[in-house]
Protein backbone atom coordinates (compact mmCIF):
# COMPACT_ATOMS: atom_id res chain seq x y z
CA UNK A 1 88.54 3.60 -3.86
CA UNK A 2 91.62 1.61 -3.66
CA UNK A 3 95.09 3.56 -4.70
CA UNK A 4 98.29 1.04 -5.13
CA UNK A 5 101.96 2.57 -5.00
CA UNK A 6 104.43 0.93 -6.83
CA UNK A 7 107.40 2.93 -5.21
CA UNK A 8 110.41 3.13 -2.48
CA UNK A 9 110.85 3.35 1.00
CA UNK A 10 113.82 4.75 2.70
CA UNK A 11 114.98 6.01 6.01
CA UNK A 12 115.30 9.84 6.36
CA UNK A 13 118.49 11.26 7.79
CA UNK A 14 117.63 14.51 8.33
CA UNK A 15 120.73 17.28 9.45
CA UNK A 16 119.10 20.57 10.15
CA UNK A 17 121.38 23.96 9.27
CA UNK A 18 121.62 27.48 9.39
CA UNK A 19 121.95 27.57 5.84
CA UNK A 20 122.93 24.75 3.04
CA UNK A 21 126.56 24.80 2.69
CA UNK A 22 128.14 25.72 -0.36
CA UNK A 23 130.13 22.91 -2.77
CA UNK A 24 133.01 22.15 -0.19
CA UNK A 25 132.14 23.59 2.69
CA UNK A 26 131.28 22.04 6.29
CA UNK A 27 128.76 23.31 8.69
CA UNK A 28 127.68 22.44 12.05
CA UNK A 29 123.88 21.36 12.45
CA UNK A 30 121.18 22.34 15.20
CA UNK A 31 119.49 18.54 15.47
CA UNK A 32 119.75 15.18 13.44
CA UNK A 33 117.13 12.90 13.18
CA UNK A 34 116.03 9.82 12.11
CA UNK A 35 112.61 9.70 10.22
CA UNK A 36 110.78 6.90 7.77
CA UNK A 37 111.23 8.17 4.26
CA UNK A 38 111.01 7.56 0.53
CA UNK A 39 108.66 8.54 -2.00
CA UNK A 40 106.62 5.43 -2.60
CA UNK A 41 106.52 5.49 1.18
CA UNK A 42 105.71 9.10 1.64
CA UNK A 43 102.76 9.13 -1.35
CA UNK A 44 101.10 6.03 0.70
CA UNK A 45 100.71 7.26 3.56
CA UNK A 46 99.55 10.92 2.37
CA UNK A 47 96.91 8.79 0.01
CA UNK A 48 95.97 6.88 3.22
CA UNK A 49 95.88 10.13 5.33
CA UNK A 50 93.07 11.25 2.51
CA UNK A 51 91.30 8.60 3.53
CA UNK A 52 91.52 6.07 0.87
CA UNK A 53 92.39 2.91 1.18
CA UNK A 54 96.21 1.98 -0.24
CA UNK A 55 98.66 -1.00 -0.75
CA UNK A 56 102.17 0.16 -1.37
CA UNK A 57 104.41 -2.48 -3.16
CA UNK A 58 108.10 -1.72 -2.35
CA UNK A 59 111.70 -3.35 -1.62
CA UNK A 60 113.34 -3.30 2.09
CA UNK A 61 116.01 -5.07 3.33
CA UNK A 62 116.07 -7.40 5.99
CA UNK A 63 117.58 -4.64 8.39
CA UNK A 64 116.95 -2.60 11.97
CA UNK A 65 116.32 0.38 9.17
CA UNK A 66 113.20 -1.47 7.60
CA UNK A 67 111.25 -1.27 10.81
CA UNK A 68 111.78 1.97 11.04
CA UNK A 69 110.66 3.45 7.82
CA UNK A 70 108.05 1.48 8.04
CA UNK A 71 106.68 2.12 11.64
CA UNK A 72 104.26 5.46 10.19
CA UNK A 73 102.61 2.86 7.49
CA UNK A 74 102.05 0.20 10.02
CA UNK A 75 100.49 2.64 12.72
CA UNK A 76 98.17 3.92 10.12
CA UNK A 77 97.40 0.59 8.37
CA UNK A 78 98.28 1.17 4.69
CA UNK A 79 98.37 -2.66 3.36
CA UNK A 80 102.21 -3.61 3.32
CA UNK A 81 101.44 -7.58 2.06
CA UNK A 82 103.07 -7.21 -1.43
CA UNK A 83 106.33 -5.89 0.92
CA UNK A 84 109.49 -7.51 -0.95
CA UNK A 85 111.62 -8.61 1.79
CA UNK A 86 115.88 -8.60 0.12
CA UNK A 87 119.52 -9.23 1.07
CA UNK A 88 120.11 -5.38 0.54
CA UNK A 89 120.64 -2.62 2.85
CA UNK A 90 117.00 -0.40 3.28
CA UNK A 91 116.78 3.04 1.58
CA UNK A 92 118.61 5.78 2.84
CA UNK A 93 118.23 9.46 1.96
CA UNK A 94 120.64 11.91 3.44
CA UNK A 95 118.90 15.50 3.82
CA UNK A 96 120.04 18.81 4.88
CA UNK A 97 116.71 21.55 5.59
CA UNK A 98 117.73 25.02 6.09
CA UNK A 99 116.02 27.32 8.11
CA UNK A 100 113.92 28.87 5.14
CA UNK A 101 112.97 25.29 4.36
CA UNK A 102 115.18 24.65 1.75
CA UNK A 103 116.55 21.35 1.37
CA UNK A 104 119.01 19.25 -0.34
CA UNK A 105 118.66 15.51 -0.67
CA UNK A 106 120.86 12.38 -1.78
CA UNK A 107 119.53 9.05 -1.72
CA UNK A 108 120.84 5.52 -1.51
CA UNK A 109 118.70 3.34 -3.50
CA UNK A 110 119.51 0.01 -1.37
CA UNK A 111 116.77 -2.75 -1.34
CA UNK A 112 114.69 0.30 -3.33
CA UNK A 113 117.42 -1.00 -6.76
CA UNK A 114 115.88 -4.75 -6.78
CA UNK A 115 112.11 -3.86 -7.02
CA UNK A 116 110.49 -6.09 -9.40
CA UNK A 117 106.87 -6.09 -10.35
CA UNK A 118 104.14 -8.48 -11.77
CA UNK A 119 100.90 -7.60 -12.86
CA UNK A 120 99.08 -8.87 -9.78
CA UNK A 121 101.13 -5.99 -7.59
CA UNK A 122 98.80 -3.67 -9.28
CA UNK A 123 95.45 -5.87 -10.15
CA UNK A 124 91.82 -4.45 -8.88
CA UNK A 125 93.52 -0.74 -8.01
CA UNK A 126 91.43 2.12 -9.10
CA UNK A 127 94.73 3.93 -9.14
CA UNK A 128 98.36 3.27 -9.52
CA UNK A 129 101.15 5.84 -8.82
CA UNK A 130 104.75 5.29 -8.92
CA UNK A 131 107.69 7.21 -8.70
CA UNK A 132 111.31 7.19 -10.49
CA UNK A 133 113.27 6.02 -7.20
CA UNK A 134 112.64 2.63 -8.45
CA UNK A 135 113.93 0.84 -11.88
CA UNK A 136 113.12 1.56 -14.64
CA UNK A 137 111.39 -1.96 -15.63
CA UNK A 138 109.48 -1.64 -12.26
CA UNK A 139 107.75 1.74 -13.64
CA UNK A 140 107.39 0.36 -17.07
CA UNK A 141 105.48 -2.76 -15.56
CA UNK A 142 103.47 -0.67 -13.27
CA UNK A 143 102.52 1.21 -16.05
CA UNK A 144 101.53 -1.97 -18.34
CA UNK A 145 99.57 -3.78 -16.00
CA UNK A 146 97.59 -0.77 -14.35
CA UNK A 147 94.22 -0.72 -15.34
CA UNK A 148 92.87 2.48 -13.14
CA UNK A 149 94.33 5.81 -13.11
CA UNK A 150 97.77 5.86 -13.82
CA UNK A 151 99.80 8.74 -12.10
CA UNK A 152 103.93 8.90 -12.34
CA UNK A 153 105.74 11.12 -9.89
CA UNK A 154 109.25 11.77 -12.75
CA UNK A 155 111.57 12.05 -9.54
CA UNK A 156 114.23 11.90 -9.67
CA UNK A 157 114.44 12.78 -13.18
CA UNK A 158 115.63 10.99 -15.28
CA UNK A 159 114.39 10.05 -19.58
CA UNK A 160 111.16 8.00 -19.19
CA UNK A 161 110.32 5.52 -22.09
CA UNK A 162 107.23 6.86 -24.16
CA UNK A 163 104.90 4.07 -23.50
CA UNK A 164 105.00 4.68 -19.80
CA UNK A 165 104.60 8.90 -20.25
CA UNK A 166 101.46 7.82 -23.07
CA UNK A 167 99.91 5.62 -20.16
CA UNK A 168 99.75 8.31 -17.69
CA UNK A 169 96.86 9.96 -16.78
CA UNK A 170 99.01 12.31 -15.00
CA UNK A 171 102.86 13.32 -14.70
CA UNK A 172 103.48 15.50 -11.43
CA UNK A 173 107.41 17.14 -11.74
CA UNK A 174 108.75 20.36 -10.21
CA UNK A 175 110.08 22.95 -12.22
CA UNK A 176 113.58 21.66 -12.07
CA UNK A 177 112.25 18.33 -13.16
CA UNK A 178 109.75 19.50 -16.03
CA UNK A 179 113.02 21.70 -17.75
CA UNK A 180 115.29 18.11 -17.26
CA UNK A 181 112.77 15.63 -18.79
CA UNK A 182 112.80 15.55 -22.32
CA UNK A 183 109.46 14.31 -23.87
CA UNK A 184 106.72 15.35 -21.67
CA UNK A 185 104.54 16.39 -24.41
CA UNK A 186 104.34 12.56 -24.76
CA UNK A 187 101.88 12.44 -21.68
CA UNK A 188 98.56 13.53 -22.11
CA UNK A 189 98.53 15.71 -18.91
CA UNK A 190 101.50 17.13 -16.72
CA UNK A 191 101.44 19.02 -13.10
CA UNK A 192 104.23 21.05 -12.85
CA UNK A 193 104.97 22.71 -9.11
CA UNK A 194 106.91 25.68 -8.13
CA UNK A 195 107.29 25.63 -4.41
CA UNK A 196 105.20 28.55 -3.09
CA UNK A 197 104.51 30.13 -6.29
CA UNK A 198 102.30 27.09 -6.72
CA UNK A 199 101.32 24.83 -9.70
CA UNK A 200 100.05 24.66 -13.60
CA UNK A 201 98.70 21.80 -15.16
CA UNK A 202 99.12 20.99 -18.82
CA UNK A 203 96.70 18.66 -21.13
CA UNK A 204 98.43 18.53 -24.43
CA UNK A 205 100.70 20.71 -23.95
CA UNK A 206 98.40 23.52 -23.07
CA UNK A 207 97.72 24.96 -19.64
CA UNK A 208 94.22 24.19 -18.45
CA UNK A 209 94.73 25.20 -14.76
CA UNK A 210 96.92 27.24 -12.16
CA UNK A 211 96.61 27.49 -8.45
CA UNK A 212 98.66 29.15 -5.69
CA UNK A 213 98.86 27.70 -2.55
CA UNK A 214 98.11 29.68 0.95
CA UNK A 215 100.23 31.59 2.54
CA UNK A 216 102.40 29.71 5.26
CA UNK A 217 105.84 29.40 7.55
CA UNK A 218 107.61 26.49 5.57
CA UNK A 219 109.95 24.66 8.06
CA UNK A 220 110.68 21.69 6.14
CA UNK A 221 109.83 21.18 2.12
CA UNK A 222 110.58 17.52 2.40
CA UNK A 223 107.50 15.91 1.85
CA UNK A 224 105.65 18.63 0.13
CA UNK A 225 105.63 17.36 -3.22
CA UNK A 226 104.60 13.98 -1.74
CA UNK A 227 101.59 15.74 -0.02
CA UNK A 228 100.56 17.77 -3.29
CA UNK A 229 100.46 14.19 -5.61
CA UNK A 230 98.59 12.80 -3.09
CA UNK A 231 95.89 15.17 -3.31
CA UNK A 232 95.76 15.63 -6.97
CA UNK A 233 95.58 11.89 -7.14
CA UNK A 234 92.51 11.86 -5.01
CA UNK A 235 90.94 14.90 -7.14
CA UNK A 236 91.61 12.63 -10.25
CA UNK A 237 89.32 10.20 -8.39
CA UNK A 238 86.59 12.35 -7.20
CA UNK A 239 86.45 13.67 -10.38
CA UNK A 240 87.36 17.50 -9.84
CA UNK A 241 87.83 19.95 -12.05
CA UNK A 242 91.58 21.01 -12.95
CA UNK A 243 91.69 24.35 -11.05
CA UNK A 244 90.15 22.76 -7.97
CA UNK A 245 92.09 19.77 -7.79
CA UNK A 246 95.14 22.10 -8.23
CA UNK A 247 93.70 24.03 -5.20
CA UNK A 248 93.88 21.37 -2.94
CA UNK A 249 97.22 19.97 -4.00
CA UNK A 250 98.89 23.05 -3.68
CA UNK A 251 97.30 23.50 0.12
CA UNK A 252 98.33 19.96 0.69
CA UNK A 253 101.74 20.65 -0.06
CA UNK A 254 101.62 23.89 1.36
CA UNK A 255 100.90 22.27 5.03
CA UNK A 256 103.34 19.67 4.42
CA UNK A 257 106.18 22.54 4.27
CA UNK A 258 104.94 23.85 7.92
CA UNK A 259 106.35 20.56 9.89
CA UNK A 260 109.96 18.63 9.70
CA UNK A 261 110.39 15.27 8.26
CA UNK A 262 108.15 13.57 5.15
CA UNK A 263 105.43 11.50 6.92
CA UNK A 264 104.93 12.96 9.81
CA UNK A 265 104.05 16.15 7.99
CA UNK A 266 101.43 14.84 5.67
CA UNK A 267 98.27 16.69 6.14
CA UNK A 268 94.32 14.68 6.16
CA UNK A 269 91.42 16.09 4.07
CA UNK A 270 90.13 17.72 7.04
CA UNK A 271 93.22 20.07 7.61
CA UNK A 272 93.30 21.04 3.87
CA UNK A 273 89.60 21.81 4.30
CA UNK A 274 90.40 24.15 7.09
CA UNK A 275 93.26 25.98 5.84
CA UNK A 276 91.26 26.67 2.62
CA UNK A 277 88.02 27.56 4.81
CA UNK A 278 90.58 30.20 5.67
């Protein structure tokens, strides 16, 4: 199976607190680091980490930043040779994690803003998932010229045209994101997460499935939701049933939480076998 990400990369500049501070108010963090980022980014590597074989077509600029966010994908060989190489700055994403977990994030589009796509970005891919940190025409294409599986990540939220919601196979959102979006009905089925209270999936409107993931320590939620499409984009694949494909997403993302920064906390197949061996 081959799984092709239309989506962005960004570097992750990660401030960890005591607690998030309130509109206005300055706080003093424990650590800083500096850690390769970005949804597109993030759902590669956790698709490659699966075990399946991915391309990821994305925008960097010609910066010190672009090696480093993509230093994980290299190591671990997703396919970077539809890589758009622009006069912009790379991604950034600012993030402050809390001690519970919690986080807040900003990002700076960058090179992520110029992302264009053509129809042989996406040609021969059993799957195609993209995410809203890119344009909107860049979505709309990758949805047009898909001819797998296509699965949109609505994140950031923002309206998505109906054609693109109609194409997808799947629409993954948090809670926040699913009471945002307008028009979701318009997709024939829609994941919707809830942190550690876990995930339903709709078909038509209609719940089909739920799922709760283990118990864990979350240290960072970062790349959770990045973890949790990946898997449900690989149960789409394998063919599994809506409750277990939920089951596995939700431990995906679940293990994700229990380690700081996005990639380096993705989880394989054989840790989410073992945490749900129990």
């Amino acid at each position: 199976m081959r799984v092709t990400v239309v989506g962005s990369v960004n570097l992750d500049l990660v401030a960890t607190l005591p607690r998030l501070p309130e509109p206005g108010e300055t706080l003093t963090a424990s650590s800083f680091t500096r850690v390769p980022g970005g949804k597109g980014a993030n759902q590669a590597l956790a698709v490659r980490r699966l075990g399946l074989a991915v391309r990821l077509v994305a925008a960097v600029g010609t910066d010190p930043e672009a090696d480093r966010a993509l230093e994980l994908l290299r190591q671990e060989s997703v396919d970077l040779d539809r890589l758009q190489w622009v006069n912009e700055a790379t991604g950034l994403a600012l993030i402050a994690v809390d001690t519970a977990g919690d986080t807040t994030i900003t990002v700076v589009p960058g090179a992520n803003a110029t992302l264009e796509i053509s129809a042989a970005d996406v040609a021969s891919a059993d799957a195609v998932l993209t995410v809203l940190e890119v344009p909107d025409h860049a979505v709309t294409a990758a949805a047009r010229h898909a001819t797998g599986l296509f699965v949109l990540n609505a994140a950031p939220a923002r309206p998505v045209p109906d054609e693109v919601l109609q194409r997808a196979d799947l629409v993954v959102v948090n809670r926040a994101e699913y009471a945002a979006l307008p028009g979701l009905h318009a997709a024939p089925a829609v994941a919707v997460t809830d942190g550690p209270r876990g995930a339903v999936l709709l078909r038509n409107g209609r719940q089909t499935a739920a799922a709760t993931p283990p118990p864990v320590q979350a240290v960072d939620g970062t790349g959770a939701g990045d973890a949790f499409l990946a898997a449900a984009v690989a149960g789409l694949l394998q063919g599994l049933a809506d409750t277990d494909l939920l089951i596995r997403a939700c431990a995906a993302g679940a293990l994700a939480a229990t380690r700081p920064g996005a990639q380096p906390s993705l989880p394989t197949a054989e840790q989410i076998d073992e945490i749900l061996a129990g």
